[in-house]
C-alpha atoms as a PDB file:
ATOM      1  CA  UNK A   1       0.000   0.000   0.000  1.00  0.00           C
ATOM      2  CA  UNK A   2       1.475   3.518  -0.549  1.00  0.00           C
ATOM      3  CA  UNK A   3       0.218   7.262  -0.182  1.00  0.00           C
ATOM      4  CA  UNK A   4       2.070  10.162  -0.832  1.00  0.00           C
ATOM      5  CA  UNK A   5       0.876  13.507   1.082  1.00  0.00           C
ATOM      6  CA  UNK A   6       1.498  16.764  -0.501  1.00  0.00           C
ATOM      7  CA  UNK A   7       1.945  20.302   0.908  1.00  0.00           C
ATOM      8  CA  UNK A   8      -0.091  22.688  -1.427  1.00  0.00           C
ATOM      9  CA  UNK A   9       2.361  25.506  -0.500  1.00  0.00           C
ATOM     10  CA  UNK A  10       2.436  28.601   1.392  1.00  0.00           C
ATOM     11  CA  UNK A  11      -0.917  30.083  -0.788  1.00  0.00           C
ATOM     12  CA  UNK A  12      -3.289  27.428   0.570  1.00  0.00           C
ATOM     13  CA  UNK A  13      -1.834  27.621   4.057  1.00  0.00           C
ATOM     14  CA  UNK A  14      -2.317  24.251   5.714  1.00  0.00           C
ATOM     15  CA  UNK A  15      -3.643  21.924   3.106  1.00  0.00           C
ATOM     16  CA  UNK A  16      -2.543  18.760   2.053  1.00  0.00           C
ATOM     17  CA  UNK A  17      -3.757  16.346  -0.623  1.00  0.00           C
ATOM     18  CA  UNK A  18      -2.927  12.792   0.023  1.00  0.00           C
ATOM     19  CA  UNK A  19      -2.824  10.317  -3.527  1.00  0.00           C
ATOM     20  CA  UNK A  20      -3.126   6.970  -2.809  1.00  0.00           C
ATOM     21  CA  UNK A  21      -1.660   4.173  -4.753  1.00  0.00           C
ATOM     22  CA  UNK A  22      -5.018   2.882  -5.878  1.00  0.00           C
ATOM     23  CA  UNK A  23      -5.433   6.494  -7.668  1.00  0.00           C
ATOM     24  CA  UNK A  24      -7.682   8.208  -5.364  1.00  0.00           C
ATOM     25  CA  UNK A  25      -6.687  12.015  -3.750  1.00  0.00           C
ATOM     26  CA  UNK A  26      -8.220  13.829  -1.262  1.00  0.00           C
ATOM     27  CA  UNK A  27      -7.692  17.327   0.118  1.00  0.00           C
ATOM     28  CA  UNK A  28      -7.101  17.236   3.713  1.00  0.00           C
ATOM     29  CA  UNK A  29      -6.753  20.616   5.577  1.00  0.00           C
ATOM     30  CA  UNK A  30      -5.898  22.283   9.313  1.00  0.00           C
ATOM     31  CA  UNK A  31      -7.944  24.315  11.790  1.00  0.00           C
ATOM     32  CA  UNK A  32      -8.300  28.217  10.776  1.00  0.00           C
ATOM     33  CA  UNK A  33      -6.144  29.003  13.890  1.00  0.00           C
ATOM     34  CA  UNK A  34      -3.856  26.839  12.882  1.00  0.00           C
ATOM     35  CA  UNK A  35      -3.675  27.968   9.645  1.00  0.00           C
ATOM     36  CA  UNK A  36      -5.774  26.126   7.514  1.00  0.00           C
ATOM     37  CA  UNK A  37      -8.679  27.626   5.747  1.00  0.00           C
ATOM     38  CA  UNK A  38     -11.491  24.397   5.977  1.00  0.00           C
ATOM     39  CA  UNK A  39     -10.728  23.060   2.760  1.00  0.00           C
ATOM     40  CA  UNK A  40     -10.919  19.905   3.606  1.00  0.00           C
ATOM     41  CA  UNK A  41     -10.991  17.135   6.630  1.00  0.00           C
ATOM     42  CA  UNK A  42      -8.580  17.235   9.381  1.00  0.00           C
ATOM     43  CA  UNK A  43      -5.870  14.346   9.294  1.00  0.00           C
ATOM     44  CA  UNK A  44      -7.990  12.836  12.700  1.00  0.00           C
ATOM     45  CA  UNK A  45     -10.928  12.613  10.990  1.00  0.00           C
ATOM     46  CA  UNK A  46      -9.937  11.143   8.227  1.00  0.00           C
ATOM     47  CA  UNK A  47      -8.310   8.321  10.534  1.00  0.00           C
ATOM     48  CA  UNK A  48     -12.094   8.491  11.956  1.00  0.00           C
ATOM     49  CA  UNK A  49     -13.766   8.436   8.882  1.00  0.00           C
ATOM     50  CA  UNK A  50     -11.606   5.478   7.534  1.00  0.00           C
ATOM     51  CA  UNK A  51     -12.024   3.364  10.733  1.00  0.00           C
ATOM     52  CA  UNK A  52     -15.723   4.096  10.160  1.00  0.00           C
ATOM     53  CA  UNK A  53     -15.394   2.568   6.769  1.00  0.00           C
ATOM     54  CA  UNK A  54     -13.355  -0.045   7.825  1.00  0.00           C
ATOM     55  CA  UNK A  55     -15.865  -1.571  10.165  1.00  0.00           C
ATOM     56  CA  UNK A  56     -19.322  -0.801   8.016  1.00  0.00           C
ATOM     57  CA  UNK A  57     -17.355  -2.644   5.073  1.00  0.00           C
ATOM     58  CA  UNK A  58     -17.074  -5.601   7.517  1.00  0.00           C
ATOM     59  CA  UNK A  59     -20.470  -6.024   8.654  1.00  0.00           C
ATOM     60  CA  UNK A  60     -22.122  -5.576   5.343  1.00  0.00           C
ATOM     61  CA  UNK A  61     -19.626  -8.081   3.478  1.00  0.00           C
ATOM     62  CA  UNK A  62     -20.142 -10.707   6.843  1.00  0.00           C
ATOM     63  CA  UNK A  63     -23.819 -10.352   6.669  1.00  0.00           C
ATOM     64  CA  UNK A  64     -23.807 -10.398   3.149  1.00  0.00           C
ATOM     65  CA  UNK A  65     -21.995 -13.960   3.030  1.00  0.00           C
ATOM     66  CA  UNK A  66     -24.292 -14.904   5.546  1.00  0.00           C
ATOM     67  CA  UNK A  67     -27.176 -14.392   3.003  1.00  0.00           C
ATOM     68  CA  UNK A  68     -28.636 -12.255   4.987  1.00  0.00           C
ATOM     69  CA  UNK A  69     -30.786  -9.128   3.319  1.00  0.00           C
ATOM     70  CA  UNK A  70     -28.876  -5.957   4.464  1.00  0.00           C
ATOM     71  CA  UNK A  71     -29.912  -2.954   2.552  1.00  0.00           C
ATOM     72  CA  UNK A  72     -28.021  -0.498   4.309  1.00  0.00           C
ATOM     73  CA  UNK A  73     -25.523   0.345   7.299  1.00  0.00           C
ATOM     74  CA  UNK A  74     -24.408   3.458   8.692  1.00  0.00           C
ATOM     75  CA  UNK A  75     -22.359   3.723  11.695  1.00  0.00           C
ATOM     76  CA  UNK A  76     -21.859   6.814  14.004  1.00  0.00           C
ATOM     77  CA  UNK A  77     -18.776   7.388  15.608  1.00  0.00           C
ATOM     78  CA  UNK A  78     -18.197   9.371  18.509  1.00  0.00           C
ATOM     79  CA  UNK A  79     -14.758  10.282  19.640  1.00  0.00           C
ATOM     80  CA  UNK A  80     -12.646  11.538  22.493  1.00  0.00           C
ATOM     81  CA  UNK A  81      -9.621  12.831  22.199  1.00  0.00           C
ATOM     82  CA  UNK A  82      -6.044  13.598  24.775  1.00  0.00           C
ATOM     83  CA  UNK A  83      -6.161  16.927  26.212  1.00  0.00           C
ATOM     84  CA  UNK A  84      -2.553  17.441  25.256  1.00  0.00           C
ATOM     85  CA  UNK A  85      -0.223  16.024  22.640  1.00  0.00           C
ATOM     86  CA  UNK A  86      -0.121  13.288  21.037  1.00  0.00           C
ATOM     87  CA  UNK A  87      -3.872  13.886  20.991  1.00  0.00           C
ATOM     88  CA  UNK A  88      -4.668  10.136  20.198  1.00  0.00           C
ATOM     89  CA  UNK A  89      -8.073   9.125  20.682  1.00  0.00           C
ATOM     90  CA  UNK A  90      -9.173   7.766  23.998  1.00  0.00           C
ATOM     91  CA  UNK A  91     -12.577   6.714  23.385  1.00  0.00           C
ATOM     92  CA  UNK A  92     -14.437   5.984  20.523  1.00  0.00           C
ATOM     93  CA  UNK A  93     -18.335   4.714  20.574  1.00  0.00           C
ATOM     94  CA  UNK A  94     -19.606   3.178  17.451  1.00  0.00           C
ATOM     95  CA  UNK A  95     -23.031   3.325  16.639  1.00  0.00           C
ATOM     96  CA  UNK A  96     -23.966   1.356  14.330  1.00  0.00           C
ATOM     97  CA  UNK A  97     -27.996   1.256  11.816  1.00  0.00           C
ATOM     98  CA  UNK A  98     -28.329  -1.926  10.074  1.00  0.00           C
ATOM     99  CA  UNK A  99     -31.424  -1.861   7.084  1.00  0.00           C
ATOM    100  CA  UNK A 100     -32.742  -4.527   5.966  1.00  0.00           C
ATOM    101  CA  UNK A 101     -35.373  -7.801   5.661  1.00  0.00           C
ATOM    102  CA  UNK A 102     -36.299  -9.730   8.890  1.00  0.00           C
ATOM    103  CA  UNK A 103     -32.095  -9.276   9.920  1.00  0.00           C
ATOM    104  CA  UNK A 104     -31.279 -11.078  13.187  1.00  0.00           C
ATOM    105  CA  UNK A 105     -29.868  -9.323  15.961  1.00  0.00           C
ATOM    106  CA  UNK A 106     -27.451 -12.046  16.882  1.00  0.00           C
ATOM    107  CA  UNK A 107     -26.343 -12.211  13.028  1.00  0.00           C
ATOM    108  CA  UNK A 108     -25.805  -8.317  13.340  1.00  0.00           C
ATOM    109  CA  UNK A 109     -24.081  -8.586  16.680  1.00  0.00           C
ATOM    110  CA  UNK A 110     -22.084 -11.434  15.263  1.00  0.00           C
ATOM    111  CA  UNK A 111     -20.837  -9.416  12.129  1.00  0.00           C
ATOM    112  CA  UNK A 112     -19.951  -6.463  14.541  1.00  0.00           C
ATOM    113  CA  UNK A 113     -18.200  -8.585  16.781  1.00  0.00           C
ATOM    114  CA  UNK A 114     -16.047 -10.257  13.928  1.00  0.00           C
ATOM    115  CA  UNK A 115     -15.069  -6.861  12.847  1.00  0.00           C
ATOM    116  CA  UNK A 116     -14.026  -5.720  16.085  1.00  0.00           C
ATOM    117  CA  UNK A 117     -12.115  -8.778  16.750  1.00  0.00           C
ATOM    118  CA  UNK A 118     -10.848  -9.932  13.963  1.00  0.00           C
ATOM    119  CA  UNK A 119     -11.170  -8.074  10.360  1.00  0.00           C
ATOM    120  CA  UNK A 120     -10.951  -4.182  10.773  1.00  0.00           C
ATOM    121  CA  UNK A 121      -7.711  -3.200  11.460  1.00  0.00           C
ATOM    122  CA  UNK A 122      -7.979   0.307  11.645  1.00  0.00           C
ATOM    123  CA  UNK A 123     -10.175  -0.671  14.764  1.00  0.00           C
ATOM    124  CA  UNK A 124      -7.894  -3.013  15.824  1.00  0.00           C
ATOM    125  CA  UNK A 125      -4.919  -0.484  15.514  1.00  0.00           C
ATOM    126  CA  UNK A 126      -6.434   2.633  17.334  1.00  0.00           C
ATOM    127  CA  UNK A 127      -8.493  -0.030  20.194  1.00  0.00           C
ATOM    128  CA  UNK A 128      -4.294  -0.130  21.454  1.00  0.00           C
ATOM    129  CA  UNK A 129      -5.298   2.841  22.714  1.00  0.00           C
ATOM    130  CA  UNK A 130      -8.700   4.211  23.005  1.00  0.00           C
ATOM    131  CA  UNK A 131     -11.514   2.332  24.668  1.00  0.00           C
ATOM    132  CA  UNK A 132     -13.714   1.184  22.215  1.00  0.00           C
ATOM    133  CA  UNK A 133     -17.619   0.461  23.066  1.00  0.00           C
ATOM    134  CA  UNK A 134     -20.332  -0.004  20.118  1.00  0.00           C
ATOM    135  CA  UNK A 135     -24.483  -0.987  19.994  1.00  0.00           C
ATOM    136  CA  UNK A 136     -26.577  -1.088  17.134  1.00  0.00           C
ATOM    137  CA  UNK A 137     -30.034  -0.879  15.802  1.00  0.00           C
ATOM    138  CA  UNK A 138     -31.896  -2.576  13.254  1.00  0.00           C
ATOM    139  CA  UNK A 139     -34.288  -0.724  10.544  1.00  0.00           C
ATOM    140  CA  UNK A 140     -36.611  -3.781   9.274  1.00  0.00           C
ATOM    141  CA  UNK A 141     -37.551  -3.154   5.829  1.00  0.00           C
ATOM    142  CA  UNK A 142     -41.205  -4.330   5.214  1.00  0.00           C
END
């Protein structure tokens, strides 16, 4: 896997645009008092944002090869960060809202669990050291 991050210079401040090797970029920017001008996420967010998609790609791929009709799945997250630096994250709740036909709750607590445990390793990574607590809901789909 590679990524390259690039400084867009002293005209746009603090922004960044990181290029990944799969060909995707996206603008990443600082705080306005830190010099940024809200161009795009902050770099913690993104790290938010991917551990986000991390785990939703998990539970809809689990419960998909479970045969199991999910429709949709959004998941909330929720974070805490260190008061001073290296502001890691020190909690992070995931909530997670599971769409679809007749879905089980133990097949959707399952798939969580799996991800937690075992697949998403973004999760994995920042659980070293943030506490991480989840629940879910279930939209049935008549």
């Amino acid at each position: 896997m590679e990524c390259t991050v690039r400084w867009m210079g002293n005209d746009a401040g603090m922004s960044f645009v990181a290029e990944t090797g799969s060909g995707h970029a996206v603008v990443m920017d600082g705080a306005p008092e830190a010099g940024g001008r809200n161009l795009g996420l902050r770099p913690m967010e993104m790290v938010l944002a991917g551990t986000g998609g991390c785990t939703a790609f998990d539970v809809v791929l689990i419960l998909k090869k479970g045969r199991h009709a999910v429709s949709g799945c959004d998941v909330a997250l929720t974070a805490e960060r260190a008061n001073t630096d290296p502001k890691i994250f020190t909690n992070i709740h995931f909530h997670y809202r599971v769409k679809g036909k007749q879905l089980k709750p133990e097949a959707v607590a399952r798939a969580i669990e799996l991800s937690k445990d075992k697949y998403c390793s973004a999760s994995i990574m920042i659980g070293k050291t943030a506490t991480i607590t989840h629940d879910f809901e279930i939209i049935d789909e008549a």
